[in-house]
Protein backbone atom coordinates (compact mmCIF):
# COMPACT_ATOMS: atom_id res chain seq x y z
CA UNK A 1 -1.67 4.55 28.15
CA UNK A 2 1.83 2.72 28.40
CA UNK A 3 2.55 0.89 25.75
CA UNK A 4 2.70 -2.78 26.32
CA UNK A 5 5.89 -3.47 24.41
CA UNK A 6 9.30 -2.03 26.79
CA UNK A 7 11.74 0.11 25.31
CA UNK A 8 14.54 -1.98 25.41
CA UNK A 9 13.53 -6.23 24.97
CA UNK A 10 16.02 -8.58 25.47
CA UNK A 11 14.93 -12.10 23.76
CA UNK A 12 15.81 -14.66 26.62
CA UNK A 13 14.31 -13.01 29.39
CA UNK A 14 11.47 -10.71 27.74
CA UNK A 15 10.14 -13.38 25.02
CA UNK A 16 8.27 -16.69 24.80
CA UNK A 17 10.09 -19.04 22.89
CA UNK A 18 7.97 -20.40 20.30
CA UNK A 19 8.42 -22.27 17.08
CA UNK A 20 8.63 -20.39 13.62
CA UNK A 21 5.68 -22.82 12.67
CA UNK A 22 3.30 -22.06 15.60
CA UNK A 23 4.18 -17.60 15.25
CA UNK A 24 2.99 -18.06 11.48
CA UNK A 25 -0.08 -19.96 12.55
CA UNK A 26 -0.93 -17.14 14.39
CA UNK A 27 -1.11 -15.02 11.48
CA UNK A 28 -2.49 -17.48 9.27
CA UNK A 29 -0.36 -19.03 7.49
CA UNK A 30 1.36 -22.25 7.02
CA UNK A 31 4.52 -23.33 4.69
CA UNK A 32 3.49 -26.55 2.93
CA UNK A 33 5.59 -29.88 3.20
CA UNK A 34 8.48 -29.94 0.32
CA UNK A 35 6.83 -33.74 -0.31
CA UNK A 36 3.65 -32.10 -2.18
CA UNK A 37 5.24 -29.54 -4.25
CA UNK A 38 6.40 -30.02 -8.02
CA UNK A 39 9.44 -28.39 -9.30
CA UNK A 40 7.04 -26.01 -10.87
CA UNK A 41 5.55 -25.11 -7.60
CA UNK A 42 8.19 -24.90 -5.39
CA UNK A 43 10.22 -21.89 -6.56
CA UNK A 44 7.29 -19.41 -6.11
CA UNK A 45 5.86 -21.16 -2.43
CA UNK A 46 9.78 -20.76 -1.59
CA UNK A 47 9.70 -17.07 -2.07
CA UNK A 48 6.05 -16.95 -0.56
CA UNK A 49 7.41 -18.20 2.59
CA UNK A 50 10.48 -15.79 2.55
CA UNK A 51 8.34 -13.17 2.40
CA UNK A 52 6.41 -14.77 5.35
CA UNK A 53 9.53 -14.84 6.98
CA UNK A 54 10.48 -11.34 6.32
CA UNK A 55 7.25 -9.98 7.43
CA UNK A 56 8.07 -11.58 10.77
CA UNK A 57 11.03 -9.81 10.68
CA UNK A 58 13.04 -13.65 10.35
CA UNK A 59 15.94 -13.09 7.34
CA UNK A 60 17.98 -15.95 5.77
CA UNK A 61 21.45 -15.26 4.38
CA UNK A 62 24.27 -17.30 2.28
CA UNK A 63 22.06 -19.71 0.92
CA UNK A 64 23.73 -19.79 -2.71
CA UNK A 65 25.03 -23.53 -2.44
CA UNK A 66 21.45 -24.64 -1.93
CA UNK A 67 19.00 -25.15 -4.40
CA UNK A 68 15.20 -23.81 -4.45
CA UNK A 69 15.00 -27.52 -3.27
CA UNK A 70 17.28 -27.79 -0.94
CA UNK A 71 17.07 -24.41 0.66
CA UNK A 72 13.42 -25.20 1.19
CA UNK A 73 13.62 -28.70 2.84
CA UNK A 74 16.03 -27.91 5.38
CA UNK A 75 13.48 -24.67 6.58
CA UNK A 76 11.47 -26.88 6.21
CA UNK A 77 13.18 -29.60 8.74
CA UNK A 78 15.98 -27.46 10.64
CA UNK A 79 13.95 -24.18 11.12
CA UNK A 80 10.21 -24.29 10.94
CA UNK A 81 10.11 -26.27 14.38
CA UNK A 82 13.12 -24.89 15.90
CA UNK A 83 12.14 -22.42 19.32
CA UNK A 84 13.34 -18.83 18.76
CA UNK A 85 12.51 -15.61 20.53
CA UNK A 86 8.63 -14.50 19.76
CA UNK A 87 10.00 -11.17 19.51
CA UNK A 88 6.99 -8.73 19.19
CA UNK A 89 7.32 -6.83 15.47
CA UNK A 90 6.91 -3.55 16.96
CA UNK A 91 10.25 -4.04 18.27
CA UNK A 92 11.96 -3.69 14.98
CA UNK A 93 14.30 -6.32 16.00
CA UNK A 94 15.80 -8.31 13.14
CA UNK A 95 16.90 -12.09 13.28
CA UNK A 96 18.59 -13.45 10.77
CA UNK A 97 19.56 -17.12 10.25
CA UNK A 98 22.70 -17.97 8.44
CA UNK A 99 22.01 -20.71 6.51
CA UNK A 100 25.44 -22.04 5.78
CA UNK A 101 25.68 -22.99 9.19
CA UNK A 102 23.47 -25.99 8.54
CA UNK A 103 25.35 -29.13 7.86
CA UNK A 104 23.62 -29.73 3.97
CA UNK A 105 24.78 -31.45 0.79
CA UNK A 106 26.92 -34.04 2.70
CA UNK A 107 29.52 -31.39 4.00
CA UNK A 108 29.74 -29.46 7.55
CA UNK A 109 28.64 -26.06 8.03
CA UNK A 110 32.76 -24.97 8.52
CA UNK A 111 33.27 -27.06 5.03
CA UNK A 112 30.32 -25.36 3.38
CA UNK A 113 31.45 -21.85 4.84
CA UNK A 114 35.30 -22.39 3.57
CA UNK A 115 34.34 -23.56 0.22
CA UNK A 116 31.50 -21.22 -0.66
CA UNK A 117 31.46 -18.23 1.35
CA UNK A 118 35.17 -17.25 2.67
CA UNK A 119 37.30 -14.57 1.67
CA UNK A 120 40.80 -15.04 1.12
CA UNK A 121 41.80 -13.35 4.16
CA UNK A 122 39.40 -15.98 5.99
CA UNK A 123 40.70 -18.46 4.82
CA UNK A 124 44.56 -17.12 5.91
CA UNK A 125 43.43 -16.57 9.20
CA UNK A 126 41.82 -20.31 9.52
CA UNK A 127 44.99 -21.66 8.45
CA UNK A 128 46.79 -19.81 10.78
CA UNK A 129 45.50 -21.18 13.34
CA UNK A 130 45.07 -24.71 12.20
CA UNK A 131 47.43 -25.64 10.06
CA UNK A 132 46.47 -29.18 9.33
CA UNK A 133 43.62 -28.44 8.42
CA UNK A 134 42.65 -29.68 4.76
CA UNK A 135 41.11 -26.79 2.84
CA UNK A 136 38.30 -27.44 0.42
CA UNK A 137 38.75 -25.53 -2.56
CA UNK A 138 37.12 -22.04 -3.22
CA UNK A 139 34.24 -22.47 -5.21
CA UNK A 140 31.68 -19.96 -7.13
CA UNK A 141 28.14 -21.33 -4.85
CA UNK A 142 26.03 -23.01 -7.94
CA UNK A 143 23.08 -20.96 -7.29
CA UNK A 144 22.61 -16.99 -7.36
CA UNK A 145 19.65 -16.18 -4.91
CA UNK A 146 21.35 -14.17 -1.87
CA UNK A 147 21.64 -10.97 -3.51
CA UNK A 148 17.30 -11.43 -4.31
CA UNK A 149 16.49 -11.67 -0.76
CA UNK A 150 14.55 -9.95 1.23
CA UNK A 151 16.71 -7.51 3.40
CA UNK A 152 16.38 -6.33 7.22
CA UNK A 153 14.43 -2.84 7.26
CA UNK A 154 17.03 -0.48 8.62
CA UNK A 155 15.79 3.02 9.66
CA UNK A 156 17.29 5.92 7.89
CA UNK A 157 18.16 7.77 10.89
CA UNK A 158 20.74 4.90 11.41
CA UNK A 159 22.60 5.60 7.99
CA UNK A 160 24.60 8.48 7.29
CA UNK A 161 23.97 8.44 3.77
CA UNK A 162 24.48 4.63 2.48
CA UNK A 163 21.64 2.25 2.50
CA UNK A 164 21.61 -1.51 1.59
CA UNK A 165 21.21 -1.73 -1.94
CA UNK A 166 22.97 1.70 -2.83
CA UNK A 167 25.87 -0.39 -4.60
CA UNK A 168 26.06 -3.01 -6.83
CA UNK A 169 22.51 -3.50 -8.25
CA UNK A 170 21.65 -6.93 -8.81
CA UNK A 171 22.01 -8.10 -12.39
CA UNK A 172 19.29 -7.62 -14.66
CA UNK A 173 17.79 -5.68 -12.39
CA UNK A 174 17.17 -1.83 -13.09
CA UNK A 175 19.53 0.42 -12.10
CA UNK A 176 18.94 3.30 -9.26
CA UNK A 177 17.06 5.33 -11.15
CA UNK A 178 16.02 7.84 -8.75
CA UNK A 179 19.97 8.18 -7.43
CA UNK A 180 18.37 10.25 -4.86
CA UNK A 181 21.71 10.14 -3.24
CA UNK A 182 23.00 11.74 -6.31
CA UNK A 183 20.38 14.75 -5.87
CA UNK A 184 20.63 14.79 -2.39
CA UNK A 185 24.73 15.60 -3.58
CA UNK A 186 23.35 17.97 -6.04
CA UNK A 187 21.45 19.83 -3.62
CA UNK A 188 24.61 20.11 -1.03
CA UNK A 189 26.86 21.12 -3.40
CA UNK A 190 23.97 24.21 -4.79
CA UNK A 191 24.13 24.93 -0.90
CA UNK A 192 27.93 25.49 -1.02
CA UNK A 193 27.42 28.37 -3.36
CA UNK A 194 26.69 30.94 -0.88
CA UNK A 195 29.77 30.37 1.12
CA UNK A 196 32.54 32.93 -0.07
CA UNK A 197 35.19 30.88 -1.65
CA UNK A 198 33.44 27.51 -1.57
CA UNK A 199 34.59 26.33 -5.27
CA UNK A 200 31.80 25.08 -7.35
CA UNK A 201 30.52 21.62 -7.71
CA UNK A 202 30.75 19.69 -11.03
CA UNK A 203 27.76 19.47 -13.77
CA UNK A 204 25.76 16.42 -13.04
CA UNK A 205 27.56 13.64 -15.15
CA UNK A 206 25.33 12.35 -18.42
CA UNK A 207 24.53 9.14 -15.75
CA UNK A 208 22.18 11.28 -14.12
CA UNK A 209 20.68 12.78 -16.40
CA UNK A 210 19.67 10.25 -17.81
CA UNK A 211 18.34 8.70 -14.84
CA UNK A 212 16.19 11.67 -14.22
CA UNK A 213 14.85 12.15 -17.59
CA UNK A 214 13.84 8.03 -17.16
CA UNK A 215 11.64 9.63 -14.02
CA UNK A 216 9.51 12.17 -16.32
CA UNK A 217 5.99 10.37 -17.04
CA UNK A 218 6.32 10.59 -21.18
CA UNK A 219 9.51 8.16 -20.15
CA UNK A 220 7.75 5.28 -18.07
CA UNK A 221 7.35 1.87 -19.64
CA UNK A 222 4.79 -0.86 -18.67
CA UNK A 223 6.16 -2.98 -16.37
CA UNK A 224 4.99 -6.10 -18.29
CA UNK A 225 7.28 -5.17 -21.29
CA UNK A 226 10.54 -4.76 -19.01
CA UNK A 227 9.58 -8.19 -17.81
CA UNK A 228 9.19 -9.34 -21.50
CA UNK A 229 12.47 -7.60 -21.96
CA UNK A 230 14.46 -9.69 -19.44
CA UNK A 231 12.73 -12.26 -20.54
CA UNK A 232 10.87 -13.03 -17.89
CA UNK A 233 7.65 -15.41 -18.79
CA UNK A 234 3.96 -13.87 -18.00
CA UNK A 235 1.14 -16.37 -18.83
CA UNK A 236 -1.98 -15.21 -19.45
CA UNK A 237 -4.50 -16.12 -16.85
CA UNK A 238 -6.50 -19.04 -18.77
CA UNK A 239 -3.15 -20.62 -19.29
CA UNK A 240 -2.70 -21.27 -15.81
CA UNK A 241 -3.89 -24.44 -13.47
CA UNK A 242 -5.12 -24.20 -10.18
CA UNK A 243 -2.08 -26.07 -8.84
CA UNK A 244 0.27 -23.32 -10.02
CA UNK A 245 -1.28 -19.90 -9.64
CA UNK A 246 -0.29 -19.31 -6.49
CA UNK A 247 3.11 -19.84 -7.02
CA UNK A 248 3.37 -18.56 -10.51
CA UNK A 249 1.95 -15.32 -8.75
CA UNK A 250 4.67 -15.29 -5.79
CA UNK A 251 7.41 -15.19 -8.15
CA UNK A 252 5.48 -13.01 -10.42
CA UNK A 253 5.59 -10.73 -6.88
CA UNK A 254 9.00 -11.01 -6.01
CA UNK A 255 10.16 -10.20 -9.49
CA UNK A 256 7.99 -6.77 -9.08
CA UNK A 257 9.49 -6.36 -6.16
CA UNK A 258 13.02 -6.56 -7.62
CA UNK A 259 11.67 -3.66 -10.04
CA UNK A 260 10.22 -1.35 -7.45
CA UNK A 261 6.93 -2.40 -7.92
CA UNK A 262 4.72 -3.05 -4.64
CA UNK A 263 1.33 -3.52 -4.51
CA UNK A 264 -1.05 -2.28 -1.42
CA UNK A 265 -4.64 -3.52 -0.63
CA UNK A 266 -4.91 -6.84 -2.35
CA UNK A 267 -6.39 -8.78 0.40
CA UNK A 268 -10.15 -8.36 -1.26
CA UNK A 269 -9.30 -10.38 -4.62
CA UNK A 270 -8.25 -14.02 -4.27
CA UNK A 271 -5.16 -15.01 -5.84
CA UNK A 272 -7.50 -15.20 -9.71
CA UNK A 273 -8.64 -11.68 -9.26
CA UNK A 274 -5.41 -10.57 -8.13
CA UNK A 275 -3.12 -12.23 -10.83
CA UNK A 276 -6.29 -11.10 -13.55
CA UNK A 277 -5.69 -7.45 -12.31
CA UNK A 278 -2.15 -7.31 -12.55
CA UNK A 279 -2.48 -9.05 -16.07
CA UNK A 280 -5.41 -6.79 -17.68
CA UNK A 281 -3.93 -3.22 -16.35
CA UNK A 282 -1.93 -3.19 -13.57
CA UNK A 283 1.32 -4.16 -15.80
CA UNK A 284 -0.01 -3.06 -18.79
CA UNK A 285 0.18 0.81 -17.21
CA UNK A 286 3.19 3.03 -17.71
CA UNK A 287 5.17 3.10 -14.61
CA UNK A 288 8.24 4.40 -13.28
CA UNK A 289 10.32 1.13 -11.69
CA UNK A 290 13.28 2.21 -9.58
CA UNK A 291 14.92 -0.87 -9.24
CA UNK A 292 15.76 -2.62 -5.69
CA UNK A 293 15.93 0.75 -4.41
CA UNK A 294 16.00 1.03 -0.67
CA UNK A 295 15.09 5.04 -1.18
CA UNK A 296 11.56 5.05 -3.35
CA UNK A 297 9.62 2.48 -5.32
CA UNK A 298 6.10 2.51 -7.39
CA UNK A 299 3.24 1.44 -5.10
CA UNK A 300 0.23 -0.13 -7.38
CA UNK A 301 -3.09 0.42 -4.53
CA UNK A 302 -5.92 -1.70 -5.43
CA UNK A 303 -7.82 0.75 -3.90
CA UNK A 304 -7.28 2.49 -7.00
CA UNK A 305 -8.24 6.91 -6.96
CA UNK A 306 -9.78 5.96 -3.38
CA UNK A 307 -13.30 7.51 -5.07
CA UNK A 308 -16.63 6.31 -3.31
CA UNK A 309 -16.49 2.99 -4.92
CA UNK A 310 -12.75 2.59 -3.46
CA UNK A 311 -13.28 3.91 -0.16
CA UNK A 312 -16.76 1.12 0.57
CA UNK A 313 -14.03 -1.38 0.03
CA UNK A 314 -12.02 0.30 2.29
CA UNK A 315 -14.01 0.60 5.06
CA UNK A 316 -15.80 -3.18 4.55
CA UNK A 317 -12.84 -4.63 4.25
CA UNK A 318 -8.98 -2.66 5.95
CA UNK A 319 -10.77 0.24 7.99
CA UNK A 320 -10.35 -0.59 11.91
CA UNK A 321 -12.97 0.31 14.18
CA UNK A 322 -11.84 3.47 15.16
CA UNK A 323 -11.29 4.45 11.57
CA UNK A 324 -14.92 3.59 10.76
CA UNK A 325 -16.08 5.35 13.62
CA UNK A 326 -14.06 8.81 12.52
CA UNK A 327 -15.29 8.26 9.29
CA UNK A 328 -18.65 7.86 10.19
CA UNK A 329 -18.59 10.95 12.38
CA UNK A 330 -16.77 13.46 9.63
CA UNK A 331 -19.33 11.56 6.83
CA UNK A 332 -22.85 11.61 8.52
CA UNK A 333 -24.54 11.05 5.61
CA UNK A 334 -22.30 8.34 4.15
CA UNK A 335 -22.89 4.41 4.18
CA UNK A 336 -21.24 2.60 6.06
CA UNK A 337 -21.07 -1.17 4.96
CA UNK A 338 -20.83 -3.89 7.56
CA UNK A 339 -17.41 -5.11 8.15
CA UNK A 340 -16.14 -8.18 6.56
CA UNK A 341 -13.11 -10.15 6.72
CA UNK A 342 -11.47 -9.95 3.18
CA UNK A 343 -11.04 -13.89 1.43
CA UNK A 344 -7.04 -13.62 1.58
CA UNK A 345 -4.43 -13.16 3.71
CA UNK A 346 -2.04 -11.48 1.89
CA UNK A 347 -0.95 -8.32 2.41
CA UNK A 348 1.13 -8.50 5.55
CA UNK A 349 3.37 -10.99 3.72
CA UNK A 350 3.49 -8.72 0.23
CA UNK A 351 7.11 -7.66 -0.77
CA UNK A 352 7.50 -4.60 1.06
CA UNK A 353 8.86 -1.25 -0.23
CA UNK A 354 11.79 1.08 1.02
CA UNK A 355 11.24 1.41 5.12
């Protein structure tokens, strides 16, 4: 059968236009109005709904003058309702919104963009061609968020070797452990040795060997102490209200994902169960994090070995139809439990690991 989605898709003529607001209702979910968060609630529903975003394929960019705030009333009032291309995912088409470009904090988007965001050679050119125009002057953006967010999926056959997040790791954030494109130089260079006169490649420098001892098992740490280590708060379940769990376990989420750390099949546990998890064993394990690496990460299942117990959840709760129809056929004498629909909606907005 053809697929339904064309090969090539070209937004204005191929697409409904629809609001952010209405695609996300049709998976489920819905941003909530600035007006009834807290300051304590806002930071993690800001990074729930950029994960939303991201798992719609919509990016934001150069949104370091805004606070959590500010960044998240004017999606909420510029964006959410504003008609864009319902671009099927399948597509793998990216669309990114530039959030500078939004007239914010009482200054244009061209004021904003000169003050925060310019290089100097920007800022030449500009004046080049406008001369009376009055320059603001350069400032450092007040808030550090850009380099956290999430990033456009870019298939490795499109790379020849660099990938976003290969250089400068954000701070506080793990290094490249893996530096599989360190090995994958390694490996070249051993390759090099059966060519007559090909002169030999360096030792690895100490760097990486240090990074791969940090990948042997008697090595890994628990990811709740290298939170506790960059002093990142964890509260203990009890200690935290109903108002605030959800976004205490967003950010909780996104600073995994920073690490390395994703988590797969979540969508039978409710946000409780979830954050409990995590809290009794699933950061209390020894674990290899990565870092914001584009090339590998550590995957936490909640499916756990995927023994019987595991796979019942499986098939109640993520198998398709077809899946529990093979299974059923390769397993006659296995039970197969009615399907249910899991109590969250979760897991197609989860940080997302490498590709």
């Amino acid at each position: 059968m053809a697929s339904d989605t064309p090969e090539f898709i070209d937004p204005v003529e191929d697409c409904l236009w629809l609001s952010p607001r209405k695609i996300f209702a049709r998976y489920g979910y819905s941003p909530l109005a600035p007006s009834g968060l807290n300051d304590r609630q806002l930071p993690g529903r800001l990074w729930e709904w950029l994960y939303a975003a991201a798992a719609r394929r919509f990016f934001v960019c150069s949104t370091d003058h805004l606070s959590d705030r500010e960044l998240y009333t004017l999606l909420w009032e510029k964006w959410l309702d504003e008609p864009t291309a319902d671009i099927p995912p399948e597509a793998q088409t990216n669309t990114t919104t530039i959030i500078s470009e939004f007239d914010a904090r009482g200054m244009t988007h061209d004021e904003i963009w000169l003050r925060y965001y310019a290089k100097e050679d920007d800022r030449e050119l500009w004046h080049s061609t406008d001369r009376d125009f009055v320059f603001p002057p350069h400032e450092h953006p007040p808030h550090d968020r850009d380099r956290f967010l999430p990033t456009p999926p870019i298939p490795l056959e499109a790379h020849a070797g660099w990938l976003p997040g290969d250089d400068d790791p954000p701070e506080g954030d793990d290094p490249d452990l893996l530096d599989l494109a360190g090995v994958d130089r390694e490996i070249a260079a051993a390759k090099t040795e059966s060519i007559p006169d090909t002169p030999r490649s360096d030792p690895p420098q100490p760097v990486l060997e240090a990074q791969l001892r940090a990948m042997e098992p008697e090595n890994w740490t628990p990811p709740a102490q290298q939170l506790a280590e960059q002093n990142i708060p964890l509260l203990p379940p009890a200690e935290i209200t109903d108002e605030t769990l959800t976004p205490i376990l967003w950010e909780l989420l996104h600073n995994l994902a920073l690490r390395g750390f994703y988590l797969l099949h979540t969508d039978h546990l409710n946000d409780l169960e979830l954050y409990g998890a995590l809290w009794e064993r699933g950061l209390r394990d020894p674990a290899h994090l990565p870092g914001r690496n584009p090339r590998g990460g550590w995957f936490h299942d909640f499916l756990g070995s995927w023994g019987e117990e595991d796979m019942q959840l499986w098939l109640r709760y993520y198998a398709s139809d077809q899946d529990r129809a093979k299974h059923a056929k390769e397993w006659p004498k296995a039970t197969i439990p009615p399907k249910e629909q899991p109590c969250s909606n979760r897991d197609w907005r989860l940080p997302k690991g490498p590709f």
